[in-house]
PDB file of N, CA and C in Angstrom:
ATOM      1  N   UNK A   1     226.520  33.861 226.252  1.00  0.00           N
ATOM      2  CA  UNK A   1     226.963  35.009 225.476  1.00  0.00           C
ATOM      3  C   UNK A   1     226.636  34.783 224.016  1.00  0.00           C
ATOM      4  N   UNK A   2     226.048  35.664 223.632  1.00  0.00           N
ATOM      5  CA  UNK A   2     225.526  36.021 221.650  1.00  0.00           C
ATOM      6  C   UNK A   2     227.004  36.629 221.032  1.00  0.00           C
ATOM      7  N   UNK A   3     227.427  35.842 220.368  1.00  0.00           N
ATOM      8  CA  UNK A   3     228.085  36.436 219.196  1.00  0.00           C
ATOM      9  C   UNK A   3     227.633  37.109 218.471  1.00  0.00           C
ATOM     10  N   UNK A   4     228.199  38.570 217.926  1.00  0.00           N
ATOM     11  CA  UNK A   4     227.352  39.027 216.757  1.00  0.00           C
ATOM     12  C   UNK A   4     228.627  39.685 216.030  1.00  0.00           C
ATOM     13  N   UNK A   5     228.621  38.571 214.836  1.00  0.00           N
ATOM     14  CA  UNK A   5     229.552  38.469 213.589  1.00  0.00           C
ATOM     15  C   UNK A   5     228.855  39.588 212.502  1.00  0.00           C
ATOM     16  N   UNK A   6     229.589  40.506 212.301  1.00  0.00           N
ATOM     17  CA  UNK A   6     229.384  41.866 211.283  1.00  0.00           C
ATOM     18  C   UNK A   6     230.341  41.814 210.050  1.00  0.00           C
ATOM     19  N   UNK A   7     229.538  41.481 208.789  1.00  0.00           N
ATOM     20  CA  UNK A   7     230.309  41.769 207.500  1.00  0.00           C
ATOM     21  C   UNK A   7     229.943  43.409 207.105  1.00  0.00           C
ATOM     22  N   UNK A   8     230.677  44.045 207.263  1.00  0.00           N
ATOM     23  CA  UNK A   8     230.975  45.608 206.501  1.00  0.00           C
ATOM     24  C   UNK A   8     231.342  45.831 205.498  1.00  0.00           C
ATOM     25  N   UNK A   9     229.743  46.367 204.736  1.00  0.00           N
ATOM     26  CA  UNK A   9     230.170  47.175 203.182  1.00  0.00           C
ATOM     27  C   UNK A   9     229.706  48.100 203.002  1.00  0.00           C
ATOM     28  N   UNK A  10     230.045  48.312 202.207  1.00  0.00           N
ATOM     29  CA  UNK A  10     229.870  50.469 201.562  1.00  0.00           C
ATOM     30  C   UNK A  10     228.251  50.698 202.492  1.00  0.00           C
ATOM     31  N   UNK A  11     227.395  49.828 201.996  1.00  0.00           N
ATOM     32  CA  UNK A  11     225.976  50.379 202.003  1.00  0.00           C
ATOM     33  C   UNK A  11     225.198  49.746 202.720  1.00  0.00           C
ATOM     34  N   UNK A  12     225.954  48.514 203.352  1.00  0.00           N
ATOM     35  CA  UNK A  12     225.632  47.674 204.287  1.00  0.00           C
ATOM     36  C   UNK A  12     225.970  46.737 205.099  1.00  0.00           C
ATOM     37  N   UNK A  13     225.743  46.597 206.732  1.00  0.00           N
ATOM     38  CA  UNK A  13     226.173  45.695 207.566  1.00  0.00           C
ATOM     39  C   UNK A  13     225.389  44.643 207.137  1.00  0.00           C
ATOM     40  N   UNK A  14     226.125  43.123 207.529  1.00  0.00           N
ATOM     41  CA  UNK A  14     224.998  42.251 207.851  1.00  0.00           C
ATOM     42  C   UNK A  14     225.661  41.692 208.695  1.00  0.00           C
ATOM     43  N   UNK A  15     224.826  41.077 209.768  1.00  0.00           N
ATOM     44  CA  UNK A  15     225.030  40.455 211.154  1.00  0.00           C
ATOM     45  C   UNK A  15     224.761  39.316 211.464  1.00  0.00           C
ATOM     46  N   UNK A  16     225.373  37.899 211.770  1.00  0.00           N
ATOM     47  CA  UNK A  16     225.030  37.144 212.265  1.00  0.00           C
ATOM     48  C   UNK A  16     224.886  36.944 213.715  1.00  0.00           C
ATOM     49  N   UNK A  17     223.749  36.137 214.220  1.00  0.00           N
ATOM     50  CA  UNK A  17     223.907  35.733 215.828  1.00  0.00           C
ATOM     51  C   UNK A  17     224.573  34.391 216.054  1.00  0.00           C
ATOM     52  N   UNK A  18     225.532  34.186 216.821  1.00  0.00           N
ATOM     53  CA  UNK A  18     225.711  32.733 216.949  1.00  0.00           C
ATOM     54  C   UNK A  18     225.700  32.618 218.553  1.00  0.00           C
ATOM     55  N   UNK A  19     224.982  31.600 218.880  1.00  0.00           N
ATOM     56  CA  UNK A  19     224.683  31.680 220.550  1.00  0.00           C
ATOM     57  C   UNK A  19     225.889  30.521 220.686  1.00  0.00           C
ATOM     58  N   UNK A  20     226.189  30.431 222.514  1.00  0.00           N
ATOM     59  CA  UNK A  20     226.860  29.522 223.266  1.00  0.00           C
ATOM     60  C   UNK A  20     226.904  28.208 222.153  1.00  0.00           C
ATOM     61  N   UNK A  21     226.424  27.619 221.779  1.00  0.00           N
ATOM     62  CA  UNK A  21     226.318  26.226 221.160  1.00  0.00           C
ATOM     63  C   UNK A  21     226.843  26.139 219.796  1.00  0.00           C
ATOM     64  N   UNK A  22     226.947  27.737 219.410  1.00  0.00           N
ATOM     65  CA  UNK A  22     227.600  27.414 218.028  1.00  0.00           C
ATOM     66  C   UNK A  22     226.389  27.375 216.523  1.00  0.00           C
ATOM     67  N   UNK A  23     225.235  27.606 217.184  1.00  0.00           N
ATOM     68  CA  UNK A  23     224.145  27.575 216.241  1.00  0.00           C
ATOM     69  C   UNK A  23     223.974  29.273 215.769  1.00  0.00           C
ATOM     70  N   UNK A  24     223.231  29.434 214.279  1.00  0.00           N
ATOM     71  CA  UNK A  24     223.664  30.753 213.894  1.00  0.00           C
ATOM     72  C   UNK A  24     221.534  31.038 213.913  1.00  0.00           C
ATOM     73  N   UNK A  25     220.742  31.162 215.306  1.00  0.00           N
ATOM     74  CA  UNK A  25     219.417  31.277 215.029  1.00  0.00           C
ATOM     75  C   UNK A  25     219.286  32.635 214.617  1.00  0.00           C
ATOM     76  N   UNK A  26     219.954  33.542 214.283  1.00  0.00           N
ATOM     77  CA  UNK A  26     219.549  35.068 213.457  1.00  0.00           C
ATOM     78  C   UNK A  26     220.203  35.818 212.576  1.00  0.00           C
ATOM     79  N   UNK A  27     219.664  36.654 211.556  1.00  0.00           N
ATOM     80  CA  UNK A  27     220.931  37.080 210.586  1.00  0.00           C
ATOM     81  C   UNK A  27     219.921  38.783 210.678  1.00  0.00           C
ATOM     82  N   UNK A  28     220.608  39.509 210.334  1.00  0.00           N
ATOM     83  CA  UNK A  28     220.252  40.706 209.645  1.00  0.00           C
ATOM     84  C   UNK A  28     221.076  41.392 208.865  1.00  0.00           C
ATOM     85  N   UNK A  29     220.542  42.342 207.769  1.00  0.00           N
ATOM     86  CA  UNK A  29     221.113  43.336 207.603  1.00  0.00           C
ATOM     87  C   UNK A  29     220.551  44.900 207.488  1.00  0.00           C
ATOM     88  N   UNK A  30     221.449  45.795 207.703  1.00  0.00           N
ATOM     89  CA  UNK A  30     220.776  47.172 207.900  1.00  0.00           C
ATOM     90  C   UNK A  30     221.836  47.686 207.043  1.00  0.00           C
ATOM     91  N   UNK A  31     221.301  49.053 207.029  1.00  0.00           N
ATOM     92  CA  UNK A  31     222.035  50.129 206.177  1.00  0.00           C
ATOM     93  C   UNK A  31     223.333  50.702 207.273  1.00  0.00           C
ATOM     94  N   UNK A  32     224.022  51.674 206.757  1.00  0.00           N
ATOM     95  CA  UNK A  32     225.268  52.288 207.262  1.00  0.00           C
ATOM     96  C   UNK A  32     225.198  53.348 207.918  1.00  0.00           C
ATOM     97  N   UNK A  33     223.995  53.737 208.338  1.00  0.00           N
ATOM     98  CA  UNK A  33     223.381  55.281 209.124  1.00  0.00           C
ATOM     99  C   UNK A  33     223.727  54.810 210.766  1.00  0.00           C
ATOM    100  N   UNK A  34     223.491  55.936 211.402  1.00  0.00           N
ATOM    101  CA  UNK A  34     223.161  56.063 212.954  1.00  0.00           C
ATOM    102  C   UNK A  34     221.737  55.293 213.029  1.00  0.00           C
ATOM    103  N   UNK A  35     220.945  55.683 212.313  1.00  0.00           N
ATOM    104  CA  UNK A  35     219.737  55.396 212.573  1.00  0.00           C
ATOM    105  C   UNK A  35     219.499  53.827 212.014  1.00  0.00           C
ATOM    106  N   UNK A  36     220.299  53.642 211.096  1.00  0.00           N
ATOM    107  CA  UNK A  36     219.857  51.701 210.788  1.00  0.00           C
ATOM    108  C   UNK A  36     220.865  51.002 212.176  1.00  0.00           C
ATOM    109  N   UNK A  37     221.925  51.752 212.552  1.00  0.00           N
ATOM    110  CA  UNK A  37     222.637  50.975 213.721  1.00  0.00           C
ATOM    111  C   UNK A  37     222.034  51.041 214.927  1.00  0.00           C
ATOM    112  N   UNK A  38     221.221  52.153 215.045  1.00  0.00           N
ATOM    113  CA  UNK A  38     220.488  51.658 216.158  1.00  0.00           C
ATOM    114  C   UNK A  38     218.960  51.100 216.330  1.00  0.00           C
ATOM    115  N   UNK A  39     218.785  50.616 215.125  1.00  0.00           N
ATOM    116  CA  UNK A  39     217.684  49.623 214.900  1.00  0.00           C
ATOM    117  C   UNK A  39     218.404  48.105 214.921  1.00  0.00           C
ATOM    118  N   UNK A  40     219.621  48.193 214.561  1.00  0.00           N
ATOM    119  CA  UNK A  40     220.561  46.665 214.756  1.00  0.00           C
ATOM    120  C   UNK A  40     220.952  46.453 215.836  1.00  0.00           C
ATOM    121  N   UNK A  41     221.028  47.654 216.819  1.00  0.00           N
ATOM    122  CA  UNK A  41     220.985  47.359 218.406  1.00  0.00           C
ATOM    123  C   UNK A  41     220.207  46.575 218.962  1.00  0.00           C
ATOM    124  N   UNK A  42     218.665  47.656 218.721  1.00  0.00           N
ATOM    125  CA  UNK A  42     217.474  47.067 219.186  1.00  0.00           C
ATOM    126  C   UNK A  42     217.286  45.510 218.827  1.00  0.00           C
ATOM    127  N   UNK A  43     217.335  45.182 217.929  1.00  0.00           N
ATOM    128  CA  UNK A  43     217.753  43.024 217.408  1.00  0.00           C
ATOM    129  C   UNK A  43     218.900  42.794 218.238  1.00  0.00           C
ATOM    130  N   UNK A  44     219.856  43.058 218.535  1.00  0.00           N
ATOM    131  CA  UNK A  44     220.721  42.441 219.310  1.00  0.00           C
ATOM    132  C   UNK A  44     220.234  42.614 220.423  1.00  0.00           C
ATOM    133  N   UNK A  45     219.680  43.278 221.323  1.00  0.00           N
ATOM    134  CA  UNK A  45     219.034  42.768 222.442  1.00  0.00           C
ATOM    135  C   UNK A  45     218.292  41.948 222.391  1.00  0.00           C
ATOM    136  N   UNK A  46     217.328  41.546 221.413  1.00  0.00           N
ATOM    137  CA  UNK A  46     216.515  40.167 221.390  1.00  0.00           C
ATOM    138  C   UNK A  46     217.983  38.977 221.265  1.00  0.00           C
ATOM    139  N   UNK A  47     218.263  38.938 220.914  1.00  0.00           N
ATOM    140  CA  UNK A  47     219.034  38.378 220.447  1.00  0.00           C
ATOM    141  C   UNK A  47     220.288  37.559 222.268  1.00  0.00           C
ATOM    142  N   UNK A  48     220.135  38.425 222.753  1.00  0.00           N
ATOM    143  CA  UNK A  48     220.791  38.027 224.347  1.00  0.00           C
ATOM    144  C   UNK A  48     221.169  39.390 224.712  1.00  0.00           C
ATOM    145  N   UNK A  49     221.244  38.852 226.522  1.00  0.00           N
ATOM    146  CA  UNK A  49     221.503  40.018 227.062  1.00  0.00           C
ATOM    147  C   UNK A  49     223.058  40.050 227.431  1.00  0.00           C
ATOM    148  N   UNK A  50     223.928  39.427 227.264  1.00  0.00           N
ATOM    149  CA  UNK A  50     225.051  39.206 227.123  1.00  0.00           C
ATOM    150  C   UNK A  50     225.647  39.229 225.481  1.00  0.00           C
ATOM    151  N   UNK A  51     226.123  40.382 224.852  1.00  0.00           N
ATOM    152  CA  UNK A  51     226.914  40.490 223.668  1.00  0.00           C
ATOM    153  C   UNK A  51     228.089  41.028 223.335  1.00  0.00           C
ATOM    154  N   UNK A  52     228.771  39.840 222.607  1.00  0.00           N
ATOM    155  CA  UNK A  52     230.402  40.934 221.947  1.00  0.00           C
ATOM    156  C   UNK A  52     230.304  41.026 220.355  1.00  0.00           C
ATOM    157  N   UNK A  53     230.016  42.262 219.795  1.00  0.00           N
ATOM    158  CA  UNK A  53     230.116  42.189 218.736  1.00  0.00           C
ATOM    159  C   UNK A  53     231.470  42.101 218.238  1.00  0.00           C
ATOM    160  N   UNK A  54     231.538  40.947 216.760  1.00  0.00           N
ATOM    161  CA  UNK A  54     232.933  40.643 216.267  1.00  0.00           C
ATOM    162  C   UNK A  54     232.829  41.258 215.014  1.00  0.00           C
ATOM    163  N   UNK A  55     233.469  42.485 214.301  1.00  0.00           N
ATOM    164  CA  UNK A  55     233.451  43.410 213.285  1.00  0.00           C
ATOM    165  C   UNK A  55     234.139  43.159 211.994  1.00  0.00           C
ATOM    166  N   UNK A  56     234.335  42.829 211.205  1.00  0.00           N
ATOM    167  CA  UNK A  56     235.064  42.770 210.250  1.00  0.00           C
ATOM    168  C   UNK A  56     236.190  43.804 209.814  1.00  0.00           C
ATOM    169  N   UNK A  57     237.346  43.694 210.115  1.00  0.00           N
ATOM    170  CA  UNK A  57     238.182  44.457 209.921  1.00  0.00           C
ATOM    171  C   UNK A  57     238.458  45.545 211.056  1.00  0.00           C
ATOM    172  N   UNK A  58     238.490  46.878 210.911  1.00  0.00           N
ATOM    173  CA  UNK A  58     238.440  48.214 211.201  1.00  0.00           C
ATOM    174  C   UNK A  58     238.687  49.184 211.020  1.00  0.00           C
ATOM    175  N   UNK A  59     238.387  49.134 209.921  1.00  0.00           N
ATOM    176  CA  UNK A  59     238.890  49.995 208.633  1.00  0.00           C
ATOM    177  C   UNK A  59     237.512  51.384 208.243  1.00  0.00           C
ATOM    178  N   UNK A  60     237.462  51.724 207.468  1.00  0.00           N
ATOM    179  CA  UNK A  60     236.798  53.095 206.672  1.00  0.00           C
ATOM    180  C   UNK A  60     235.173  52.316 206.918  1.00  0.00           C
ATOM    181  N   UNK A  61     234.932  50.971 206.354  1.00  0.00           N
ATOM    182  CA  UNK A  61     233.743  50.457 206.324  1.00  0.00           C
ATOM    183  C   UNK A  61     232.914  50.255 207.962  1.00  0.00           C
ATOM    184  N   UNK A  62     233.263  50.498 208.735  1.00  0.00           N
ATOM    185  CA  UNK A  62     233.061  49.839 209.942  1.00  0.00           C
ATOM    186  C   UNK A  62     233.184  50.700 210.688  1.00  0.00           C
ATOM    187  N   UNK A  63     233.674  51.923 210.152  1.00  0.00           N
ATOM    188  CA  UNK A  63     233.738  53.084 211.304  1.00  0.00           C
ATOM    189  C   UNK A  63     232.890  53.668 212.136  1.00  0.00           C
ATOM    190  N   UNK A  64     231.819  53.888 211.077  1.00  0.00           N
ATOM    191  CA  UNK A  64     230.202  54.441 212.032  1.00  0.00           C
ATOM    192  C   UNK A  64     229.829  53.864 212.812  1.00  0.00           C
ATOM    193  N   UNK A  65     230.003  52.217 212.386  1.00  0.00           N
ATOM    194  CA  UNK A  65     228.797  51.622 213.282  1.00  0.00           C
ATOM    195  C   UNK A  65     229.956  51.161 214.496  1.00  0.00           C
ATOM    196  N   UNK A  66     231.558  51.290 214.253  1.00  0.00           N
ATOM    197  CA  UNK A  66     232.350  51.020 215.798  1.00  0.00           C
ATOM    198  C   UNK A  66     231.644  52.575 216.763  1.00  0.00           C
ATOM    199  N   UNK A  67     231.775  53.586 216.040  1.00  0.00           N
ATOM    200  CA  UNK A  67     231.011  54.850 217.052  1.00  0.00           C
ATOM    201  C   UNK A  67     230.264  54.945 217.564  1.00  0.00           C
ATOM    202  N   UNK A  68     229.146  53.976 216.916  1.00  0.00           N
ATOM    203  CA  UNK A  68     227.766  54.262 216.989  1.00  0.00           C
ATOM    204  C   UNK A  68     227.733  53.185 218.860  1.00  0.00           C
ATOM    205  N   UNK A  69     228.105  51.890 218.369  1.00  0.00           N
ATOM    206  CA  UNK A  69     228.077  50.732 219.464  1.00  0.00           C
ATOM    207  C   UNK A  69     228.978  51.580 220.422  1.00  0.00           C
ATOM    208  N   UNK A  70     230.294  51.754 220.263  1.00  0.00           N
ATOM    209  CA  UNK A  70     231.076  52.313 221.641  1.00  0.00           C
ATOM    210  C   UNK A  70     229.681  53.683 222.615  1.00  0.00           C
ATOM    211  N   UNK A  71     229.195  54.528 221.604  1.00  0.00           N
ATOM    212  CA  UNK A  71     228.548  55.173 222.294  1.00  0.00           C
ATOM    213  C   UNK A  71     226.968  54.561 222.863  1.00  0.00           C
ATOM    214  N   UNK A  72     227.133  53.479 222.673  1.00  0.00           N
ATOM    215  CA  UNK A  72     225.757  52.753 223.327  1.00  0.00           C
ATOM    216  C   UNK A  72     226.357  52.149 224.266  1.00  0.00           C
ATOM    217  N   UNK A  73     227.779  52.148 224.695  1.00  0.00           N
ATOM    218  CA  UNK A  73     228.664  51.031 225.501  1.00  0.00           C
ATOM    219  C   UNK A  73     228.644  49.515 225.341  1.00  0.00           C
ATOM    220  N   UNK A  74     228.424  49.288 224.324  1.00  0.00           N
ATOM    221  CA  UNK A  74     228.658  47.868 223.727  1.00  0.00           C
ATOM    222  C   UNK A  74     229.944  47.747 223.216  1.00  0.00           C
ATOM    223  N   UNK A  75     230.612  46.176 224.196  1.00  0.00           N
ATOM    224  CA  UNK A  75     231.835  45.930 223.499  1.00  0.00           C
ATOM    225  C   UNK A  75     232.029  45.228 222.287  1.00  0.00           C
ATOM    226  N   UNK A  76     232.454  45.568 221.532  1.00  0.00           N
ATOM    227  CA  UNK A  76     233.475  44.946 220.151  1.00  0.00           C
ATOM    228  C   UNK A  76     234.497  44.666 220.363  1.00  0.00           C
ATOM    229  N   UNK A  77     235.410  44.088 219.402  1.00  0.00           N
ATOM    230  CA  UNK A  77     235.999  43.452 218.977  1.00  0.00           C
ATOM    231  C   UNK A  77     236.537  43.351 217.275  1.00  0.00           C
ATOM    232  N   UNK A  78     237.393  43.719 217.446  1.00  0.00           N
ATOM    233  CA  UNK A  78     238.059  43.508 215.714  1.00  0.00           C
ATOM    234  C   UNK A  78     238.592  42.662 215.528  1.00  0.00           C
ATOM    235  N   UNK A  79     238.058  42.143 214.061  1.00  0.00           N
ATOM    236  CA  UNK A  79     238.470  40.557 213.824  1.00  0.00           C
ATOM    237  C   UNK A  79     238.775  41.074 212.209  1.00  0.00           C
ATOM    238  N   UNK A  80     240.273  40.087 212.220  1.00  0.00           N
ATOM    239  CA  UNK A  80     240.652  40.300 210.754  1.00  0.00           C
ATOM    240  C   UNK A  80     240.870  38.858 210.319  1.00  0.00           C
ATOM    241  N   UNK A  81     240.616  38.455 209.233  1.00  0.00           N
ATOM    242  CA  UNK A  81     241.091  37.124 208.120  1.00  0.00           C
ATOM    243  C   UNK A  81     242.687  36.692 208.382  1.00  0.00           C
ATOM    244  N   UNK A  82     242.490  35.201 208.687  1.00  0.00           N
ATOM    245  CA  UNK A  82     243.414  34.702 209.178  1.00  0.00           C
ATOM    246  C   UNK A  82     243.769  34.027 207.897  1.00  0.00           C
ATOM    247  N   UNK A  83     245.365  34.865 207.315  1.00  0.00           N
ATOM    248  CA  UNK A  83     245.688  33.849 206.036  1.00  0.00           C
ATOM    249  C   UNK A  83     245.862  32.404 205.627  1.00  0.00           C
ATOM    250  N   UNK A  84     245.149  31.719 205.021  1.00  0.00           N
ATOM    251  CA  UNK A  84     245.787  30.890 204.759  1.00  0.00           C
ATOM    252  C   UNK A  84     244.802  29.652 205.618  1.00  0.00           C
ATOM    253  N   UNK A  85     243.816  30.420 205.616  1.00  0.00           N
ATOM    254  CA  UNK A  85     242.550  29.521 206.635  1.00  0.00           C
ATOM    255  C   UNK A  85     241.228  29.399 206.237  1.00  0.00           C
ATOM    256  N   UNK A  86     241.652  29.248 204.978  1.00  0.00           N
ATOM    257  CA  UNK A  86     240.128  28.791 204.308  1.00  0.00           C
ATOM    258  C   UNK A  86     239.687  27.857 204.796  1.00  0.00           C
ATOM    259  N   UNK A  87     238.353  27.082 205.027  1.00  0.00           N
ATOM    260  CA  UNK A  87     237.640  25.974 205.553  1.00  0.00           C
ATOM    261  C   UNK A  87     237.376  25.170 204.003  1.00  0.00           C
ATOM    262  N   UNK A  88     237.308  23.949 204.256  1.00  0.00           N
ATOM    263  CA  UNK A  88     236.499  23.017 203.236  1.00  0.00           C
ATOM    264  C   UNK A  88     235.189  23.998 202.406  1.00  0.00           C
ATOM    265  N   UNK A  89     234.426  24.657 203.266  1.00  0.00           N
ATOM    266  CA  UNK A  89     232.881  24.956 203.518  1.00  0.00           C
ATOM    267  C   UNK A  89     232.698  26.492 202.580  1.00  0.00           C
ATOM    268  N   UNK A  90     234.185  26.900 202.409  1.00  0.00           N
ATOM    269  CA  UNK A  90     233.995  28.049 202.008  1.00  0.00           C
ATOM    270  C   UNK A  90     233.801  29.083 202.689  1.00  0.00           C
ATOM    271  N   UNK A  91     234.289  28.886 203.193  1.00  0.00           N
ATOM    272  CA  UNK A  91     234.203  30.129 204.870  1.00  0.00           C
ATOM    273  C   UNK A  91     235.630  30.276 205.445  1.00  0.00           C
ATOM    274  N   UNK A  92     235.904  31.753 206.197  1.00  0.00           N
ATOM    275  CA  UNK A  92     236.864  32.098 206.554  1.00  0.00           C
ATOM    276  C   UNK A  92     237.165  31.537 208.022  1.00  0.00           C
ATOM    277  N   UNK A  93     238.193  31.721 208.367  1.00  0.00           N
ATOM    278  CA  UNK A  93     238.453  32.004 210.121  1.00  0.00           C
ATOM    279  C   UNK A  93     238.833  33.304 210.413  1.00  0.00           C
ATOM    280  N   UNK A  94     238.749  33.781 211.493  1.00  0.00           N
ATOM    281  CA  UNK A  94     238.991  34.824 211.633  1.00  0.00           C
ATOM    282  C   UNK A  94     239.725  35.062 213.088  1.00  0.00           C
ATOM    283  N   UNK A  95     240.533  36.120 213.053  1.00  0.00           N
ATOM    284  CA  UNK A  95     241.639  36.066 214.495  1.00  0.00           C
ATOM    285  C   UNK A  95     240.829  37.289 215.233  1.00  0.00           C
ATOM    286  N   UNK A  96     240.780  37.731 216.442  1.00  0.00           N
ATOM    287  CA  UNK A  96     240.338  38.738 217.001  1.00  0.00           C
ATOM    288  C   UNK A  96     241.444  39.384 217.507  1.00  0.00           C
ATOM    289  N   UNK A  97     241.706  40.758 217.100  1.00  0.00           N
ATOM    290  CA  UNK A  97     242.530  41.360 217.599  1.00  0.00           C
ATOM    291  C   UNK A  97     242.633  41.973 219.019  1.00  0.00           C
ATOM    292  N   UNK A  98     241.655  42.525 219.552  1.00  0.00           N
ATOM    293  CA  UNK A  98     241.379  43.008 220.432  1.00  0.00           C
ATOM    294  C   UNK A  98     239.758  42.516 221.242  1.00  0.00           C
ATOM    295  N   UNK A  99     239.657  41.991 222.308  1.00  0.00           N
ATOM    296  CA  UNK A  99     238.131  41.570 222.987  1.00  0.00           C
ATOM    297  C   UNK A  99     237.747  42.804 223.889  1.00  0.00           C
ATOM    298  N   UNK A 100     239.151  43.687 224.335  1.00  0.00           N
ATOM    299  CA  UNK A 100     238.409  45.017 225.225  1.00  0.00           C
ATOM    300  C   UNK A 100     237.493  45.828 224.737  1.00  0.00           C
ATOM    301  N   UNK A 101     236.517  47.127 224.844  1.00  0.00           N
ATOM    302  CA  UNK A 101     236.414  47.858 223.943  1.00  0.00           C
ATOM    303  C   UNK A 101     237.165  49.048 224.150  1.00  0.00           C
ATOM    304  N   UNK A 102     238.326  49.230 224.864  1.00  0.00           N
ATOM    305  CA  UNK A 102     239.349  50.354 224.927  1.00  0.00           C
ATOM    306  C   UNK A 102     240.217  50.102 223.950  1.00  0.00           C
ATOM    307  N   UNK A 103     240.780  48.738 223.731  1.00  0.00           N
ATOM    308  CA  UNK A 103     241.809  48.213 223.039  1.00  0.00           C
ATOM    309  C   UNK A 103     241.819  48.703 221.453  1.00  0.00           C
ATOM    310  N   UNK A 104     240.015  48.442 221.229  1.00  0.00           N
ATOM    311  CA  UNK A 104     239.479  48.661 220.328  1.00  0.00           C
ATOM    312  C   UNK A 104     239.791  49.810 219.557  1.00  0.00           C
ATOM    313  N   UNK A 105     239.245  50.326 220.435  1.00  0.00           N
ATOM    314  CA  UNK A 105     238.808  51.977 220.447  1.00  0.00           C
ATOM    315  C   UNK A 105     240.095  52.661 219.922  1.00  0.00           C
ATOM    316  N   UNK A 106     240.858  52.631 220.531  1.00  0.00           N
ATOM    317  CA  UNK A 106     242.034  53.162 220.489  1.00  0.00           C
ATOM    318  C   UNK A 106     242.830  53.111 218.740  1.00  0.00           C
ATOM    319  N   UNK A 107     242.734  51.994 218.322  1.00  0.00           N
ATOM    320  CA  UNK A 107     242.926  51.373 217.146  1.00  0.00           C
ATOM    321  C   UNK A 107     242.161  51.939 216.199  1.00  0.00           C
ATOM    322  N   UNK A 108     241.065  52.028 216.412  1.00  0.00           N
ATOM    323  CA  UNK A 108     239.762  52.378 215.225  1.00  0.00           C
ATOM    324  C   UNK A 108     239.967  53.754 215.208  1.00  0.00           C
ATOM    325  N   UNK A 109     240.295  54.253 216.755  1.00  0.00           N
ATOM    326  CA  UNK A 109     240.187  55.722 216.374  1.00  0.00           C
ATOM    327  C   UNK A 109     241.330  56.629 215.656  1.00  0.00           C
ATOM    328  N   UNK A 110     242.616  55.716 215.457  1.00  0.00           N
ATOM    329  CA  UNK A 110     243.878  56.374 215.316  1.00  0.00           C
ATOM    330  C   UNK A 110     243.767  56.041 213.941  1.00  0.00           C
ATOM    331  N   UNK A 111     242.817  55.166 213.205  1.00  0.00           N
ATOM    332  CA  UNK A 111     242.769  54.949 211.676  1.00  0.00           C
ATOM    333  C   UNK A 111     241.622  56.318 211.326  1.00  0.00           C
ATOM    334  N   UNK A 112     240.864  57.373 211.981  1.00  0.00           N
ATOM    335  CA  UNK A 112     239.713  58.093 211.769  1.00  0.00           C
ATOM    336  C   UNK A 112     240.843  59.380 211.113  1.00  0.00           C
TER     337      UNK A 112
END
């Protein structure tokens, strides 16, 4: 299974891949359209045929592209900043709220 870790901002996603082993072999970023999310699809299928995308937040920034993936039937996952869990490295941890994409859904859509 491909991890695909999504930082969400105004004007742009960027995506990491992290495979089974914990290694990060791909990054992208695209714009905030229908049309750049489903060019970030198309890379996540290279990327494995097994994926859960992990989203940053699920909030206003992240909304399109949770629509965009639910209507391709790709599951997500919302992941929020776990306080108080900074790393040495400068990097966050992060908790996942939900791994279904109903669980999801439900959540993202009652913030729309």
């Amino acid at each position: 299974m491909v991890i695909l870790g999504v930082d969400a901002h105004k004007r742009t996603h960027t995506v990491v891949a992290i495979d089974s082993a914990g290694r990060q072999p791909a990054a992208k970023t695209v714009g905030t359209t229908t049309k750049s999310h489903l060019a970030l699809l198309r890379w996540a299928v290279e990327q494995g045929e097994e994926r859960l995308w992990a989203i940053e937040d699920c909030r206003h920034l992240s909304r399109g592209l949770e629509r965009d993936l639910l209507a391709a039937g790709e599951d997500h996952a919302c992941a929020t900043e776990a306080h108080g869990t900074r790393t040495g490295f400068g990097t966050h941890l992060w908790q996942v709220r939900s791994h279904r994409r109903t669980g999801c859904r439900t959540r993202c859509t009652a913030r729309a």
